[in-house]
N, C-alpha and C. Protein backbone atom coordinates (compact mmCIF):
# COMPACT_ATOMS: atom_id res chain seq x y z
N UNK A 1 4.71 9.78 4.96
CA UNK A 1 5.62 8.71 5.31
C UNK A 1 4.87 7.69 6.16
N UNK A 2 5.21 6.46 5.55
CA UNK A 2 4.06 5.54 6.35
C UNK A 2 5.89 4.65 7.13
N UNK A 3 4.88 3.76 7.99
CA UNK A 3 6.14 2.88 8.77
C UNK A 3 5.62 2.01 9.08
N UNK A 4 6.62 0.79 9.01
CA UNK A 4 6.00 -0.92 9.01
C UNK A 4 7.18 -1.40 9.97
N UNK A 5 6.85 -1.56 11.50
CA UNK A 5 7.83 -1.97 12.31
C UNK A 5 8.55 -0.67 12.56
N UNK A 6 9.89 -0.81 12.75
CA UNK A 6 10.44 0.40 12.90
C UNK A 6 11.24 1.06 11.93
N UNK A 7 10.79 0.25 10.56
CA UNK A 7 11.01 0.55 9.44
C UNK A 7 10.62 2.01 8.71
N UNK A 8 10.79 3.03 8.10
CA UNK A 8 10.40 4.09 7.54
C UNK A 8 10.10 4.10 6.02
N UNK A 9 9.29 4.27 5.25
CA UNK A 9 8.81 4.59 4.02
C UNK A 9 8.51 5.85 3.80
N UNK A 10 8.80 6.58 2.28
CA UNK A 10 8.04 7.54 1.91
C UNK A 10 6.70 7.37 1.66
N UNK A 11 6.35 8.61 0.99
CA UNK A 11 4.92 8.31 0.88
C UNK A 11 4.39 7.67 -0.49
N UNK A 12 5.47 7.04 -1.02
CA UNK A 12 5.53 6.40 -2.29
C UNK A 12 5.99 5.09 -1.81
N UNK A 13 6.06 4.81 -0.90
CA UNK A 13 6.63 3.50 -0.76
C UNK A 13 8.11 2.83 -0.36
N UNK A 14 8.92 4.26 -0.62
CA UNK A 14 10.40 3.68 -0.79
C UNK A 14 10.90 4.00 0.57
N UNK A 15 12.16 2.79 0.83
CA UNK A 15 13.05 2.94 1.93
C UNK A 15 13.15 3.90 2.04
N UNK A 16 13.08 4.81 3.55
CA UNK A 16 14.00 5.91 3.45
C UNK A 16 14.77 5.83 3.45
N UNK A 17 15.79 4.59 4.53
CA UNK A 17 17.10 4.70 4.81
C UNK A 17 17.44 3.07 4.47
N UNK A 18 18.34 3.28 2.86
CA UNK A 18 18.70 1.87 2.24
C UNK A 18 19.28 1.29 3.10
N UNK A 19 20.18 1.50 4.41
CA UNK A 19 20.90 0.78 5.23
C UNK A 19 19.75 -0.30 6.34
N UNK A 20 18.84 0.65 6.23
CA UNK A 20 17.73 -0.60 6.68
C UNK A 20 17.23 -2.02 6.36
N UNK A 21 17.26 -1.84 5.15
CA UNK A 21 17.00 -2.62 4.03
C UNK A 21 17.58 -4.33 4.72
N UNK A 22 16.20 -5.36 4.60
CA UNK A 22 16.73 -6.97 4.79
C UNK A 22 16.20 -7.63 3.64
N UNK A 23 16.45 -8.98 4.04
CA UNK A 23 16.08 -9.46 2.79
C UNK A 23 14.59 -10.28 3.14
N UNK A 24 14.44 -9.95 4.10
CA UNK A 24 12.62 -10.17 5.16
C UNK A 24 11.94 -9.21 4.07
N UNK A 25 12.20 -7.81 4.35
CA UNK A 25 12.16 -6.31 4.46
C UNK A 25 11.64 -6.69 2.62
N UNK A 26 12.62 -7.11 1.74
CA UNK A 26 12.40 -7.34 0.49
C UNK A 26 11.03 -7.96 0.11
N UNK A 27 11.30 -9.14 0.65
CA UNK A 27 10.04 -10.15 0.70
C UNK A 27 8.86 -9.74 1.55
N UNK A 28 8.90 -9.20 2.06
CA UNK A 28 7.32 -8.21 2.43
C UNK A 28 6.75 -7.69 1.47
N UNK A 29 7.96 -6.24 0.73
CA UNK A 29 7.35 -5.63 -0.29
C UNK A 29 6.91 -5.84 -1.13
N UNK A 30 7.77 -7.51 -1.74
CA UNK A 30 7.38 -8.37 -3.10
C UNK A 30 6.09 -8.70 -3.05
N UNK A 31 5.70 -9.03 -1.67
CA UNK A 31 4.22 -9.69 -1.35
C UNK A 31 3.20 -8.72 -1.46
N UNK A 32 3.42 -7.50 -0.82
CA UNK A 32 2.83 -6.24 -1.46
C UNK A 32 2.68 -5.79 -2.48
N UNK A 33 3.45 -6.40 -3.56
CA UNK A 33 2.90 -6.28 -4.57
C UNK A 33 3.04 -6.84 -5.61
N UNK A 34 2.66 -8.27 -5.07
CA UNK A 34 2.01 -9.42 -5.62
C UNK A 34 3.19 -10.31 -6.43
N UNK A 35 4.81 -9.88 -6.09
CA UNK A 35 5.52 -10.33 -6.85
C UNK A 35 6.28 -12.12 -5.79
N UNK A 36 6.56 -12.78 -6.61
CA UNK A 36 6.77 -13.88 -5.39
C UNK A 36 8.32 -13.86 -5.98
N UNK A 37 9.20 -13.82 -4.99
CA UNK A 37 10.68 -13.92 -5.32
C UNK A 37 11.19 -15.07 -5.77
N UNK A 38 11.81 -15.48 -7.01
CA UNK A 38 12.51 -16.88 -6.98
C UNK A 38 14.23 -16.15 -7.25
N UNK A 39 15.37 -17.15 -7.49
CA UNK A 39 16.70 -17.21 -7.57
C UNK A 39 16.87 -15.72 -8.71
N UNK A 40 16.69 -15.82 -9.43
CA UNK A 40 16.79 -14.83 -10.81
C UNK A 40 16.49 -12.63 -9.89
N UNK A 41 14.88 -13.12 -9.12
CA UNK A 41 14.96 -11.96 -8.57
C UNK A 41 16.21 -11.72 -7.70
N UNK A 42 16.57 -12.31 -6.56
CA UNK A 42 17.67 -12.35 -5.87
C UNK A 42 18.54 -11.50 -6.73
N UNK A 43 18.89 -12.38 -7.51
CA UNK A 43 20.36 -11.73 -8.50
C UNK A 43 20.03 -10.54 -8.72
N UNK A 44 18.99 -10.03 -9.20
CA UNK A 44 18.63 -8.54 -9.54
C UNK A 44 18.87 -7.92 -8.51
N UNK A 45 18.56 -8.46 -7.45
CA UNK A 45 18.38 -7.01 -6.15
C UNK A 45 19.72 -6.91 -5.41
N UNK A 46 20.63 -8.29 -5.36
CA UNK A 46 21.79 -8.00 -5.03
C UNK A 46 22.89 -7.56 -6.10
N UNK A 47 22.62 -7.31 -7.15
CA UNK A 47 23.30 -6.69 -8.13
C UNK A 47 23.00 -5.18 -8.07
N UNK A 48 21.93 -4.72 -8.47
CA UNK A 48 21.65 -3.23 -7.75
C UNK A 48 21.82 -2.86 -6.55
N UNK A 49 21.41 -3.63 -5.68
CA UNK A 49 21.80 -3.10 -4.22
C UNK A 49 23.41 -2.82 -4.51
N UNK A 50 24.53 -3.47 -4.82
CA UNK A 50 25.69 -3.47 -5.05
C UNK A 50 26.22 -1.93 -5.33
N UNK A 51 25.36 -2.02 -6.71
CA UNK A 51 25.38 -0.99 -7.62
C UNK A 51 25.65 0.15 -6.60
N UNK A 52 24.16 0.03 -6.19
CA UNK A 52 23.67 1.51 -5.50
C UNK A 52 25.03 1.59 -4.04
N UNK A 53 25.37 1.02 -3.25
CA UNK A 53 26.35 0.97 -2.38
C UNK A 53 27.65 1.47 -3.02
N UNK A 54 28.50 1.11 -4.31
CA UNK A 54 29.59 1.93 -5.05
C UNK A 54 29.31 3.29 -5.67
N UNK A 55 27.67 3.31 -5.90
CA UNK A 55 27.58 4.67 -6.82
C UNK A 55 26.69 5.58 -5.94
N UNK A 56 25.99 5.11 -5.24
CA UNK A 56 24.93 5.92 -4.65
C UNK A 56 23.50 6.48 -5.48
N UNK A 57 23.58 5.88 -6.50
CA UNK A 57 22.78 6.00 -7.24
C UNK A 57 21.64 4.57 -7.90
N UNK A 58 20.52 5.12 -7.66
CA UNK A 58 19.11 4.29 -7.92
C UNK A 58 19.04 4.45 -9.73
N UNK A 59 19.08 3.22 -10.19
CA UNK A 59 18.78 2.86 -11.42
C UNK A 59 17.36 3.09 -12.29
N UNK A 60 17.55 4.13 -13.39
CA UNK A 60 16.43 3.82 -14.75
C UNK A 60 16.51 2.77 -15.40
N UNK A 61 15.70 2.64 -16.07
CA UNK A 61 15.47 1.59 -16.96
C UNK A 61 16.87 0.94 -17.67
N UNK A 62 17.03 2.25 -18.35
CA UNK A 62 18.39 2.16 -19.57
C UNK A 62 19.32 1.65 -18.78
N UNK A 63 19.98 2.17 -17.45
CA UNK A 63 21.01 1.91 -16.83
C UNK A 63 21.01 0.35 -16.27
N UNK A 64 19.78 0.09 -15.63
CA UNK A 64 19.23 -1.11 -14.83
C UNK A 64 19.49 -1.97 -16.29
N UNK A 65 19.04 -2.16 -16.82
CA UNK A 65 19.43 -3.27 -17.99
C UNK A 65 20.84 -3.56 -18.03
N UNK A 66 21.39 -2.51 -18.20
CA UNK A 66 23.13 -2.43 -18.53
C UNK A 66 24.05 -2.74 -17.57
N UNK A 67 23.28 -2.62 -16.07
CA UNK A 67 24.12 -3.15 -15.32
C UNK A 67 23.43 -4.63 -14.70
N UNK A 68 22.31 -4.74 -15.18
CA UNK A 68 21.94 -5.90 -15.07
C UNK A 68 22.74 -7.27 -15.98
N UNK A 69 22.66 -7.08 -17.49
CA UNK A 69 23.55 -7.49 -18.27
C UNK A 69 24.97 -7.85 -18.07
N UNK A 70 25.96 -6.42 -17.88
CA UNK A 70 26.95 -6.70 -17.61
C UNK A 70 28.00 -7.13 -16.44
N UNK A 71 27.05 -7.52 -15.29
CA UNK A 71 27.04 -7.56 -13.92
C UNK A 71 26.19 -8.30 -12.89
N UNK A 72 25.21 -8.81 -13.04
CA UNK A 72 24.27 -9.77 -12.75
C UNK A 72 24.38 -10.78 -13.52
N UNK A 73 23.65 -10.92 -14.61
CA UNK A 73 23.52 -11.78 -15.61
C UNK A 73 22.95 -11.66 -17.23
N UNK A 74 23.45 -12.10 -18.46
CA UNK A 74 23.09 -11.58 -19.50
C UNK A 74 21.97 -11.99 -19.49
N UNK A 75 21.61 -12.74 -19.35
CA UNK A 75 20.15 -13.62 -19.61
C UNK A 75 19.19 -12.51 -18.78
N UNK A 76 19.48 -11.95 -18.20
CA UNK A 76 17.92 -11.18 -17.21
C UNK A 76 18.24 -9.76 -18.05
N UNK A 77 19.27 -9.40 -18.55
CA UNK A 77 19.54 -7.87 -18.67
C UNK A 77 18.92 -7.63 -19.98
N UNK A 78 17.55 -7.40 -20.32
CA UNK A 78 16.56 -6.64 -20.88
C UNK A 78 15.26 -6.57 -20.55
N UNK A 79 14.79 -5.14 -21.25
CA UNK A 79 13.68 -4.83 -20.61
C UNK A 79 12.59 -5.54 -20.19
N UNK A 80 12.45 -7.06 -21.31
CA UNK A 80 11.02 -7.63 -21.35
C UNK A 80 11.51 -8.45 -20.42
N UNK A 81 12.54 -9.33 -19.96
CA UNK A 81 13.56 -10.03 -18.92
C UNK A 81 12.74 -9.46 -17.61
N UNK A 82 13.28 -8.28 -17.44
CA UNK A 82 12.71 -7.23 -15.99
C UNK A 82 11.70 -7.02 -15.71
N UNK A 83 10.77 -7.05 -17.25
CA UNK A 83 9.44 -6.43 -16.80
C UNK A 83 8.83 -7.92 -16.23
N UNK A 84 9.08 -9.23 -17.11
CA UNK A 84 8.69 -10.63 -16.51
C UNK A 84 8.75 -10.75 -15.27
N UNK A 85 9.90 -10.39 -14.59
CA UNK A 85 10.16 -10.55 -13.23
C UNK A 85 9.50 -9.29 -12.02
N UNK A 86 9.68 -8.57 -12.50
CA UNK A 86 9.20 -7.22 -11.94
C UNK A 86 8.04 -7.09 -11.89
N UNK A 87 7.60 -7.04 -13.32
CA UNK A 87 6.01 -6.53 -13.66
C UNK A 87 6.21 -4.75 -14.75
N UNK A 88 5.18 -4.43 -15.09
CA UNK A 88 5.22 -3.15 -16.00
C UNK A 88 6.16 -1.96 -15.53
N UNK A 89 6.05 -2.11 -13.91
CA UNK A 89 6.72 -1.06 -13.24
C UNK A 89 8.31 -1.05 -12.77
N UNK A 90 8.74 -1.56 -13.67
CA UNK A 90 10.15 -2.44 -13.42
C UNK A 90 11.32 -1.74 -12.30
N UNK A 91 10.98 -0.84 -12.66
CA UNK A 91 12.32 0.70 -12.48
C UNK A 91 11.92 0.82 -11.05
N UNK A 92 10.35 1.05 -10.66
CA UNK A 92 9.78 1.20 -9.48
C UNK A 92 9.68 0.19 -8.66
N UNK A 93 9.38 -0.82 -9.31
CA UNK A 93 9.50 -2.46 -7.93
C UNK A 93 11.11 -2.77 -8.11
N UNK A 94 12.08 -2.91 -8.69
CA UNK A 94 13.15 -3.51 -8.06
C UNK A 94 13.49 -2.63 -7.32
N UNK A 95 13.52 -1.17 -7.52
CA UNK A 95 14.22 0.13 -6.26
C UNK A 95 13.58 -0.40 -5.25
N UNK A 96 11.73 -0.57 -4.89
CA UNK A 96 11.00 -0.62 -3.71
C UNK A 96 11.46 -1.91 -3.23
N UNK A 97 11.67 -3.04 -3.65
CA UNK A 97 11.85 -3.77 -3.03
C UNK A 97 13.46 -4.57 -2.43
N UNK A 98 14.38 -3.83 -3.47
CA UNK A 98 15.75 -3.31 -3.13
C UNK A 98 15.69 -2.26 -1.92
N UNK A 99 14.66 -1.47 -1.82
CA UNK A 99 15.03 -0.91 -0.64
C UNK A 99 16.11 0.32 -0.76
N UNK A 100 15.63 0.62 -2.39
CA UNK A 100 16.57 1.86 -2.85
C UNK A 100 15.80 2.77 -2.68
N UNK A 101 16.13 4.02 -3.26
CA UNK A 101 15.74 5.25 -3.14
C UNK A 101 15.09 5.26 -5.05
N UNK A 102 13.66 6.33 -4.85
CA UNK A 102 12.86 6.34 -6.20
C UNK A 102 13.79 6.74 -7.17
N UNK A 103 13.74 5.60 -8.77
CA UNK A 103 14.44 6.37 -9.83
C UNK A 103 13.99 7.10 -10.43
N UNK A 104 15.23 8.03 -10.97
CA UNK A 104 14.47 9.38 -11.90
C UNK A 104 13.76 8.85 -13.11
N UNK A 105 13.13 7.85 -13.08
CA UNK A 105 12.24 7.64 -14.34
C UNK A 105 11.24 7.55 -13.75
N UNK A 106 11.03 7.28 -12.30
CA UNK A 106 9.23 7.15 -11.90
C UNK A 106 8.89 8.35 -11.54
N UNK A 107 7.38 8.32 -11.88
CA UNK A 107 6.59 9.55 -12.22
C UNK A 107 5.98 9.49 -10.60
């Protein structure tokens, strides 16, 4: 577990505690890894963050599309959409930089 401020990370990177989570906190991580936030990311992370606050649950791929789509916006809700914005690791940078907890699709 590494820590940035009085912030906590696993040893993968992720929030421990999503209630920590800012939107500073976001834009650090993006910069960490190399992603630069415009309007479109926003929508993604406050749509999952959402998500994850009613369900308690951190988004895969399949799901993240579907509630991206039907709940964010149609225009971002597919895979090649996410991966543009995200990068290859889609599933893994919007959780890390949402400030969610790792999805069961990252290895």
């Amino acid at each position: 577990m590494s820590e940035k401020g009085t912030v906590m990370f696993t040893d993968d990177g992720f929030l421990r505690n999503p209630q920590s989570w800012t939107p500073e906190l976001a834009s650090d991580v993006a910069n960490e890894l190399q992603i630069t936030l415009t309007d479109d990311h926003w929508l993604v992370i406050q749509g999952v963050r959402q998500f994850y606050e009613r369900t308690g649950r951190s988004l895969s791929m399949r799901p993240l599309v579907r509630v991206v789509r039907n709940e964010v916006a149609a225009n971002l809700g597919s895979s090649i959409a996410l991966a543009q914005l995200f990068g290859s690791k889609t599933t893994r940078h919007v959780a890390m930089i949402s400030g969610l907890p790792k999805p069961s699709d990252c290895i």
